[in-house]
PDB file of N, CA and C in Angstrom:
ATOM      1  N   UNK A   1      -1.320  13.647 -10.498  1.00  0.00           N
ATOM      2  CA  UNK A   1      -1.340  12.309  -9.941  1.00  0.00           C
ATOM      3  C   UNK A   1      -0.679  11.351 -10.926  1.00  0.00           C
ATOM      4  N   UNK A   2       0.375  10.527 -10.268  1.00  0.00           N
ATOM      5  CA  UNK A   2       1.116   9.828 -11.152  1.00  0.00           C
ATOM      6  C   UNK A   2       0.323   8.562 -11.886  1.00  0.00           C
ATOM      7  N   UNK A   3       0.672   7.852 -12.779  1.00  0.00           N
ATOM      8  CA  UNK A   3      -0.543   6.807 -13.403  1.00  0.00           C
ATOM      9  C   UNK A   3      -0.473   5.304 -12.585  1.00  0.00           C
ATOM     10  N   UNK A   4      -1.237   4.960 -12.291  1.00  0.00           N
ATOM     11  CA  UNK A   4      -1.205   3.677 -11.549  1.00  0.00           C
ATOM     12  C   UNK A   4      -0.705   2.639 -11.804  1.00  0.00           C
ATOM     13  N   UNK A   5       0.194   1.835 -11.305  1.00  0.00           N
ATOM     14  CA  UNK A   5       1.261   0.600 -11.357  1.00  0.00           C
ATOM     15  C   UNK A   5       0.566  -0.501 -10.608  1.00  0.00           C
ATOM     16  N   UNK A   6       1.363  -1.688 -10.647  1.00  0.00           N
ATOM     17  CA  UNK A   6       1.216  -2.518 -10.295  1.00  0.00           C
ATOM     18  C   UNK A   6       2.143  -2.844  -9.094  1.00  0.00           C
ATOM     19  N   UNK A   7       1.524  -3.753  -7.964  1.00  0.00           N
ATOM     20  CA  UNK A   7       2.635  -3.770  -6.560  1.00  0.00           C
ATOM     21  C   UNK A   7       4.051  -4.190  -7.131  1.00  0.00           C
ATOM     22  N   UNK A   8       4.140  -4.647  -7.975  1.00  0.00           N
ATOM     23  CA  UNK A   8       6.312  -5.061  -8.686  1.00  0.00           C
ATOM     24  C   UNK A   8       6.324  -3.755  -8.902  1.00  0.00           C
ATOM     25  N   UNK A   9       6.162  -2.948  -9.259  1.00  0.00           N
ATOM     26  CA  UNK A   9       6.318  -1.529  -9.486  1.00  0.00           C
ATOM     27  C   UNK A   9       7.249  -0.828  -8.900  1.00  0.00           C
ATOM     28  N   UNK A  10       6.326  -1.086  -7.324  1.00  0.00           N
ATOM     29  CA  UNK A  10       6.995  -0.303  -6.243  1.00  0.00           C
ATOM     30  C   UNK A  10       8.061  -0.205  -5.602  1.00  0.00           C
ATOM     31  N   UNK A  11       9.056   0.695  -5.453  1.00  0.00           N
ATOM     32  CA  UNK A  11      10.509  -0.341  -5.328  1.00  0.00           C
ATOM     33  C   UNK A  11      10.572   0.260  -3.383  1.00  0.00           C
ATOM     34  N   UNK A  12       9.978   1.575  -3.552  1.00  0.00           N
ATOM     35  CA  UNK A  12      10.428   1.649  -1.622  1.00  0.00           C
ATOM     36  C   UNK A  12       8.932   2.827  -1.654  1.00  0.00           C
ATOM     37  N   UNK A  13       8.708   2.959  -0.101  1.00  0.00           N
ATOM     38  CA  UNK A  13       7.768   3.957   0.471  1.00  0.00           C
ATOM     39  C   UNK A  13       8.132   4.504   1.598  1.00  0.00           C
ATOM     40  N   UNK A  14       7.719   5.450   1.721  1.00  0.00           N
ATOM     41  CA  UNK A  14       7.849   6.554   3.276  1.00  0.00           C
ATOM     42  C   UNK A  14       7.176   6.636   3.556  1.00  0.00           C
ATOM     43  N   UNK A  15       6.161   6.817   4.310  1.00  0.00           N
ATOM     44  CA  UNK A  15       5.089   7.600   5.429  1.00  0.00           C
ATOM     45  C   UNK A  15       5.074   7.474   6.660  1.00  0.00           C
ATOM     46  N   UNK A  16       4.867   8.618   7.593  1.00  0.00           N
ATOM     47  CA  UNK A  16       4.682   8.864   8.827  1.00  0.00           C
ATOM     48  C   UNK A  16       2.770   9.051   8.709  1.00  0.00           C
ATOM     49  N   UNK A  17       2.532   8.262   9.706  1.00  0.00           N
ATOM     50  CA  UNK A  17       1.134   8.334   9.771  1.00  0.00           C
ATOM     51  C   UNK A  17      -0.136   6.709  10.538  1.00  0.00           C
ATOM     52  N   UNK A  18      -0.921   7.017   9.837  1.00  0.00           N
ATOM     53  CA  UNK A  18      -1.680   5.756  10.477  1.00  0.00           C
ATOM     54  C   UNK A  18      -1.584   4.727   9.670  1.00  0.00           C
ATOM     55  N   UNK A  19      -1.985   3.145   9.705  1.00  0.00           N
ATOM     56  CA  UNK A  19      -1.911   2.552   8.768  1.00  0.00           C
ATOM     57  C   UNK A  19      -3.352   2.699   7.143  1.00  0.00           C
ATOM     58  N   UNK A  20      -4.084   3.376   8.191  1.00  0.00           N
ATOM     59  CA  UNK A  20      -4.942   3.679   7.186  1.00  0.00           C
ATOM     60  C   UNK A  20      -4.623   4.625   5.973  1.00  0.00           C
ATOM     61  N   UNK A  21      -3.682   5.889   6.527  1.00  0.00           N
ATOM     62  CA  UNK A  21      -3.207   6.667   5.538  1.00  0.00           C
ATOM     63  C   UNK A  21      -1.949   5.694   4.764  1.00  0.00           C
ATOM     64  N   UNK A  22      -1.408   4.978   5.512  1.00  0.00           N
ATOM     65  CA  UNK A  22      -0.433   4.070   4.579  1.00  0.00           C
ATOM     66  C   UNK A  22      -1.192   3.381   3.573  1.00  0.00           C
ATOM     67  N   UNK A  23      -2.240   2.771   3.860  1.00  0.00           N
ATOM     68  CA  UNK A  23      -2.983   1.950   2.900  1.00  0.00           C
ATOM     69  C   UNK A  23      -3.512   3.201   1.839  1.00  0.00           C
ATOM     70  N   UNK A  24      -3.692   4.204   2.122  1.00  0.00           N
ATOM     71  CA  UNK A  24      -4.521   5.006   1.017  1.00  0.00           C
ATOM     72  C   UNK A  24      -3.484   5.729   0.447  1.00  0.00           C
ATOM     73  N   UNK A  25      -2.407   5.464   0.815  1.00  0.00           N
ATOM     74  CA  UNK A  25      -1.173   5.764  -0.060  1.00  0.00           C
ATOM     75  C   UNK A  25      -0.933   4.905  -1.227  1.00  0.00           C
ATOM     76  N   UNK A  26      -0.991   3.946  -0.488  1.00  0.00           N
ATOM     77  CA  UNK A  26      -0.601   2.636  -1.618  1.00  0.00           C
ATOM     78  C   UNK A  26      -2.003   2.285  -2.636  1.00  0.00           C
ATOM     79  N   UNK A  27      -3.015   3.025  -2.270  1.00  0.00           N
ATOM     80  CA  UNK A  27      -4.066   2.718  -3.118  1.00  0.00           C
ATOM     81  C   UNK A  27      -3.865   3.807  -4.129  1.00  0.00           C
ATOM     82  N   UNK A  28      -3.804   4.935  -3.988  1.00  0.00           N
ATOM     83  CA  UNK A  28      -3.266   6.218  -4.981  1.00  0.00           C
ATOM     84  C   UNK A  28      -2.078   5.423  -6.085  1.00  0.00           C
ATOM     85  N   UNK A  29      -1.263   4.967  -5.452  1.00  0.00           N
ATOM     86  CA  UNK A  29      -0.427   4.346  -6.412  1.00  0.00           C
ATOM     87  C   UNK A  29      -0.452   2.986  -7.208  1.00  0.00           C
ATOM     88  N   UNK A  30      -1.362   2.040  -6.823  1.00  0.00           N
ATOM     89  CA  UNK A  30      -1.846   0.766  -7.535  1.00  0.00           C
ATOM     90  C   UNK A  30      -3.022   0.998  -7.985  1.00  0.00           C
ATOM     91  N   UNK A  31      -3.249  -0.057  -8.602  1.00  0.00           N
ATOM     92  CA  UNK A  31      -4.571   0.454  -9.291  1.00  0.00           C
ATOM     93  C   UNK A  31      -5.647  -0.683  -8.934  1.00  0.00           C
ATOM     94  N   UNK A  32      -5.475  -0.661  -7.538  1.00  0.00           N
ATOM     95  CA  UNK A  32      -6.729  -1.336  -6.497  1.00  0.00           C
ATOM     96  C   UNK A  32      -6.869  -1.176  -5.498  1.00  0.00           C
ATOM     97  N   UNK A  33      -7.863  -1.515  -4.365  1.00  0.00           N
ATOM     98  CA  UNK A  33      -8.007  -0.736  -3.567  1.00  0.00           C
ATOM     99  C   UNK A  33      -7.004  -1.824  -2.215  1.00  0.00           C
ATOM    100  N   UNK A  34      -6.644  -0.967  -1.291  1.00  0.00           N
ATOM    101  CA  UNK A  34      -6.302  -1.570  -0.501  1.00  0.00           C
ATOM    102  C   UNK A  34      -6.884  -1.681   1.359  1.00  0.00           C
ATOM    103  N   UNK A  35      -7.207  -2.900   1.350  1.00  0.00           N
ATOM    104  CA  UNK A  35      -7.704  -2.651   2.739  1.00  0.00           C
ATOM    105  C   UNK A  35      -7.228  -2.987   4.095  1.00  0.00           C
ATOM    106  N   UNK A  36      -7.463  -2.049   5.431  1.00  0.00           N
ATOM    107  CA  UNK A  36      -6.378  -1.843   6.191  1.00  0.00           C
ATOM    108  C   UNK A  36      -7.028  -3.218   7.279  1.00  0.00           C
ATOM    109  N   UNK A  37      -6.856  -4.377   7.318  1.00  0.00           N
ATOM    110  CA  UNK A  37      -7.368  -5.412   8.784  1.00  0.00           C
ATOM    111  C   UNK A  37      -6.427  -5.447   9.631  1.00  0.00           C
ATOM    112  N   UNK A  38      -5.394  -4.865   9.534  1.00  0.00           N
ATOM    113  CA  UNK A  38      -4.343  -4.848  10.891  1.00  0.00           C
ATOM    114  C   UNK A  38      -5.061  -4.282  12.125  1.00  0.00           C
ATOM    115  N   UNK A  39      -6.162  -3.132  12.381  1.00  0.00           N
ATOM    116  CA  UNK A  39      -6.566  -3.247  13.597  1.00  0.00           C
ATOM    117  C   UNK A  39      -5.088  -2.206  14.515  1.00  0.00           C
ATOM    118  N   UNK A  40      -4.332  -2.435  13.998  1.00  0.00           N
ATOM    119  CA  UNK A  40      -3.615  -1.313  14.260  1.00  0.00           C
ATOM    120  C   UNK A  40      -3.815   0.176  14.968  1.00  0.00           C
ATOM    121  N   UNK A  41      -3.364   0.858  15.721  1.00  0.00           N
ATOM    122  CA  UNK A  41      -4.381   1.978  16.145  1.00  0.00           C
ATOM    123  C   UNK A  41      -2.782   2.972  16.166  1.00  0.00           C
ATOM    124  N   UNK A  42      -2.987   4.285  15.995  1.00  0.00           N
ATOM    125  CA  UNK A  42      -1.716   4.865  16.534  1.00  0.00           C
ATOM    126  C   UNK A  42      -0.759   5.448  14.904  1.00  0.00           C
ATOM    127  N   UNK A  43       0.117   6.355  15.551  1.00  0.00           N
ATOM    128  CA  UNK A  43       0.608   6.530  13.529  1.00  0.00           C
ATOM    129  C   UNK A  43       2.493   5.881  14.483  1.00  0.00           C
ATOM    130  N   UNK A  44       2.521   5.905  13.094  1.00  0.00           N
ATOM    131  CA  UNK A  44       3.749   4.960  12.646  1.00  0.00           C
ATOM    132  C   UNK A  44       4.785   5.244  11.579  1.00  0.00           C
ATOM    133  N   UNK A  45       5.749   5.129  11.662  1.00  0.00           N
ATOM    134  CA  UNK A  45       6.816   5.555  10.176  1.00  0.00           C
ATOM    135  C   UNK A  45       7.056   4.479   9.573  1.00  0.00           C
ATOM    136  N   UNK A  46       6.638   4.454   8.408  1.00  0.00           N
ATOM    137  CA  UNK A  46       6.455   3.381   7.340  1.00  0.00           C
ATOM    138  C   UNK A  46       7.474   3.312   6.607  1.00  0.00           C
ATOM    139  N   UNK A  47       8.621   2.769   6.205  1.00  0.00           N
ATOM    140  CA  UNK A  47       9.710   3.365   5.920  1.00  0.00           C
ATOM    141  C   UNK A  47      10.664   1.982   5.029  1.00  0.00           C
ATOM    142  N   UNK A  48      10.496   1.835   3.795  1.00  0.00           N
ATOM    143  CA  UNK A  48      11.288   0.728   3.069  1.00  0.00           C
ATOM    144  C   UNK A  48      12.547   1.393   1.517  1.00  0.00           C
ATOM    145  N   UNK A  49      13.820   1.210   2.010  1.00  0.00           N
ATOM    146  CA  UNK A  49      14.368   1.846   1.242  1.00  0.00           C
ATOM    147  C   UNK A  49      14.267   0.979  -0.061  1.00  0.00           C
ATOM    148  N   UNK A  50      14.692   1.853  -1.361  1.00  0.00           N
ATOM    149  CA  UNK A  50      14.953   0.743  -2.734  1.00  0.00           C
ATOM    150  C   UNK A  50      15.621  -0.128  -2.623  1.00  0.00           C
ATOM    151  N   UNK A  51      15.361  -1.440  -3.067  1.00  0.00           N
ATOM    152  CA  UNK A  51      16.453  -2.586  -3.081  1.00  0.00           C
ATOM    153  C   UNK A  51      17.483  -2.306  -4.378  1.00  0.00           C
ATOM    154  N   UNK A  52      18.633  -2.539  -4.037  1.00  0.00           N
ATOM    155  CA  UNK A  52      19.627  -2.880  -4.740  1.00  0.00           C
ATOM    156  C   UNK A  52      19.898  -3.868  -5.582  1.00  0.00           C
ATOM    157  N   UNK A  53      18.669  -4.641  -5.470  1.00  0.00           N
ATOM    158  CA  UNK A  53      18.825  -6.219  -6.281  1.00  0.00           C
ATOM    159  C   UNK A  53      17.899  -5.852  -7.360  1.00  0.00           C
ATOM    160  N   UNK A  54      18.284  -6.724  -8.389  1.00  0.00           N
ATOM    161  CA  UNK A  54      18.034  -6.700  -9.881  1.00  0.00           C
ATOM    162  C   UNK A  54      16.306  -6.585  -9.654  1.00  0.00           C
ATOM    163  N   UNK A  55      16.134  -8.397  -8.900  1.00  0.00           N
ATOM    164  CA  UNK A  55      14.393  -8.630  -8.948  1.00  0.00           C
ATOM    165  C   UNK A  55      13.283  -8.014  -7.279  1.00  0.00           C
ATOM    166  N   UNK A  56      13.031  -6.632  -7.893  1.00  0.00           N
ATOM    167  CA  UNK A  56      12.312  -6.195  -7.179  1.00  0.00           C
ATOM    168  C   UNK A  56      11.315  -7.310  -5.800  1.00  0.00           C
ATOM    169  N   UNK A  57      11.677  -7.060  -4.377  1.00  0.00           N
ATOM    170  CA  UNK A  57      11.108  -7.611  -3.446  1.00  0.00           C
ATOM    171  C   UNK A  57      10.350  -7.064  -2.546  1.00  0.00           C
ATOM    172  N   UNK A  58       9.937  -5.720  -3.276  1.00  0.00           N
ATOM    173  CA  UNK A  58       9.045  -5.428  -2.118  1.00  0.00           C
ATOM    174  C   UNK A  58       8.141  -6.034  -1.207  1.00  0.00           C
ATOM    175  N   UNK A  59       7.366  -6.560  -1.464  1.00  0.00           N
ATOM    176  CA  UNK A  59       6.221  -7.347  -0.441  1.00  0.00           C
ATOM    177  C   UNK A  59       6.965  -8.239   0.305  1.00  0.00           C
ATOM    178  N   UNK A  60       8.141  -8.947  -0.321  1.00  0.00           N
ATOM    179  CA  UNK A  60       9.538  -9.825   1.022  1.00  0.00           C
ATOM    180  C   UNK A  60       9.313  -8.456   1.858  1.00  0.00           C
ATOM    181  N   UNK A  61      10.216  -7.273   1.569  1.00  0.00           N
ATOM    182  CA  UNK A  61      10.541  -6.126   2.311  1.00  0.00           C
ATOM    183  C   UNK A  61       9.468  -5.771   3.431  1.00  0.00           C
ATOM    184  N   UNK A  62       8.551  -5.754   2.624  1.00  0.00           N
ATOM    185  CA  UNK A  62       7.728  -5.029   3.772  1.00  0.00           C
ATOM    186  C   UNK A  62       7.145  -5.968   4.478  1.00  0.00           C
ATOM    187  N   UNK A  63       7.153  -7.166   4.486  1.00  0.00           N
ATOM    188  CA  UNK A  63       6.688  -7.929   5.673  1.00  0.00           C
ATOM    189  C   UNK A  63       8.225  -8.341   6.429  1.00  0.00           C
ATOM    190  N   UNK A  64       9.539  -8.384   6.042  1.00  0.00           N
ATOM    191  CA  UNK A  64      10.362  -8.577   6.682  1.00  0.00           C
ATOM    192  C   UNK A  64      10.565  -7.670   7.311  1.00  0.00           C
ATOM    193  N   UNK A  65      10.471  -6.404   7.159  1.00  0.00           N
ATOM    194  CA  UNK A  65      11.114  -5.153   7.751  1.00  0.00           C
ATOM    195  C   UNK A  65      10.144  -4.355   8.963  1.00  0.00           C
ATOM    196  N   UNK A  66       8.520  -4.710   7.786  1.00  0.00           N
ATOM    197  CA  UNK A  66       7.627  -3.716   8.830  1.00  0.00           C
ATOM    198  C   UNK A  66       6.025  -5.161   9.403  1.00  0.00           C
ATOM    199  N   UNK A  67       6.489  -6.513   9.070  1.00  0.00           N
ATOM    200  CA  UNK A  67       5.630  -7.176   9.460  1.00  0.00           C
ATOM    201  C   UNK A  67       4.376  -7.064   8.779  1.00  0.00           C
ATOM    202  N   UNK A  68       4.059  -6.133   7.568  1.00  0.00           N
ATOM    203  CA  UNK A  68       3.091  -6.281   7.397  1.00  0.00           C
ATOM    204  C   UNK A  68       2.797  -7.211   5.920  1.00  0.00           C
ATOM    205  N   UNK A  69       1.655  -7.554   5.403  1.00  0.00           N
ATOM    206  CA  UNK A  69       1.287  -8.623   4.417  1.00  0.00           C
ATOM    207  C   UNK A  69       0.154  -7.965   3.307  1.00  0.00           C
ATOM    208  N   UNK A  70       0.713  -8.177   2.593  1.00  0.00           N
ATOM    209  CA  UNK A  70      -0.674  -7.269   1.118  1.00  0.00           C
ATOM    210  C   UNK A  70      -0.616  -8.692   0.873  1.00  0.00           C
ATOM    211  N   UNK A  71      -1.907  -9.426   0.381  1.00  0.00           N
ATOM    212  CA  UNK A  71      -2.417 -10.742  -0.493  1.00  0.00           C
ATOM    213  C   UNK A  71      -3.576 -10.348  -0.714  1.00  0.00           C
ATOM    214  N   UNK A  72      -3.845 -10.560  -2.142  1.00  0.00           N
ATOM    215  CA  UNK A  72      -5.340 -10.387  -2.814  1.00  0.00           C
ATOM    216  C   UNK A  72      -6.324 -11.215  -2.332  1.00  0.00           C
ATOM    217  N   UNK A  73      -7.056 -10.539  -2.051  1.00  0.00           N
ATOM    218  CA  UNK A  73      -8.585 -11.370  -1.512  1.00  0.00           C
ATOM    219  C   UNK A  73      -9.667 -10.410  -2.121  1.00  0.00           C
ATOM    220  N   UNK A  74     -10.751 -11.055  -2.137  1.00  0.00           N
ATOM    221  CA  UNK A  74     -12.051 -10.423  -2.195  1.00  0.00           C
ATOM    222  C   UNK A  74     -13.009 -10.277  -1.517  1.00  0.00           C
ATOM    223  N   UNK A  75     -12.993  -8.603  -1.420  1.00  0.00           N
ATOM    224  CA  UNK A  75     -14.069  -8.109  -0.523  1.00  0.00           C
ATOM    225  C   UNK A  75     -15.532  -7.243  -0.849  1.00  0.00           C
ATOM    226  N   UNK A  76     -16.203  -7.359  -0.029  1.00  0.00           N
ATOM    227  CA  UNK A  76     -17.646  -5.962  -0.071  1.00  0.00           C
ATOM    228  C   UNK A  76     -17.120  -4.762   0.114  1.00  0.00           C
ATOM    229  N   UNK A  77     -16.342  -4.048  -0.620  1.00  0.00           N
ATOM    230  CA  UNK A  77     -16.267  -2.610  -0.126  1.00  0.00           C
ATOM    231  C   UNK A  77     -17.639  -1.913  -0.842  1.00  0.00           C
ATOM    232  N   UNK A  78     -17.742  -0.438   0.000  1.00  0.00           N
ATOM    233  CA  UNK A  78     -18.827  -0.187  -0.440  1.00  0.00           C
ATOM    234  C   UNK A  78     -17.685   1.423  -1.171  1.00  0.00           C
ATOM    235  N   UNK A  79     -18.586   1.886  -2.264  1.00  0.00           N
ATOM    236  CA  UNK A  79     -17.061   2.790  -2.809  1.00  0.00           C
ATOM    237  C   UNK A  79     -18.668   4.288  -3.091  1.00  0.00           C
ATOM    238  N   UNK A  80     -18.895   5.283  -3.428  1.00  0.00           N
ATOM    239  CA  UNK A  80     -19.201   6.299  -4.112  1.00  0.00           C
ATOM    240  C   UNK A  80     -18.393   6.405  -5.426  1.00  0.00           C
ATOM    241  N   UNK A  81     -19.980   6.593  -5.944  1.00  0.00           N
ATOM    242  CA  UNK A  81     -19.028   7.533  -7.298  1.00  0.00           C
ATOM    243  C   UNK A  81     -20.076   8.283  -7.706  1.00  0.00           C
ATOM    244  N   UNK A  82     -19.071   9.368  -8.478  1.00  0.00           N
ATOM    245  CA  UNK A  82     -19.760  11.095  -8.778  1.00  0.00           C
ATOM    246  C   UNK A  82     -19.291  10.934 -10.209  1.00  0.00           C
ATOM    247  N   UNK A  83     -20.448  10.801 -10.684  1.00  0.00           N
ATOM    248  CA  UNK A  83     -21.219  11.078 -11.948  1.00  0.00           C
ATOM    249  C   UNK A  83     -21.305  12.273 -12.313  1.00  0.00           C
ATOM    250  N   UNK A  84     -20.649  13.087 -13.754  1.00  0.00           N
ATOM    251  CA  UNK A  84     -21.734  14.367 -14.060  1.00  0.00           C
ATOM    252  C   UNK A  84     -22.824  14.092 -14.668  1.00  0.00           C
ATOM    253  N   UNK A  85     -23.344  15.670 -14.166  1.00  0.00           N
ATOM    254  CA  UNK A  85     -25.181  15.689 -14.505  1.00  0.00           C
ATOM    255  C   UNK A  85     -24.806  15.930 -16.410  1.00  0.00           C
TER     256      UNK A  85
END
């Protein structure tokens, strides 16, 4: 598993799937959690190539291209964790 970045990081993504597996994609790769309120139902090809420009735009990209919006907020997630004995 690669080490966790920050969203400037990211320069493009692929996935075919739901938005939930998109979001738990992008949570594997940042190092927070991401949560899915689109309400969305159905899978989808998620699909943003690398930009060519110097200053990385992903989050422009992916709301220009695929409509969708990452902004930090704070929530109640409820999470597990496994402790050894």
């Amino acid at each position: 598993m690669p080490k966790a970045s920050s969203i400037s990081a990211i320069r493009s993504i692929s996935v075919e799937g739901t938005t939930d597996e998109f979001c738990q994609l992008l949570e594997r790769r940042l190092d927070r959690p991401i949560v899915n309120e689109t309400n969305l139902k159905g899978e989808f090809e998620f699909h943003i190539e690398p930009s060519q420009a110097e200053k990385n735009n992903f989050l422009d990209r992916l709301r220009d291209e695929l409509g969708l919006v990452i902004a930090p907020a704070q929530r109640n997630i409820e999470i597990l964790v496994f402790d050894p004995r």
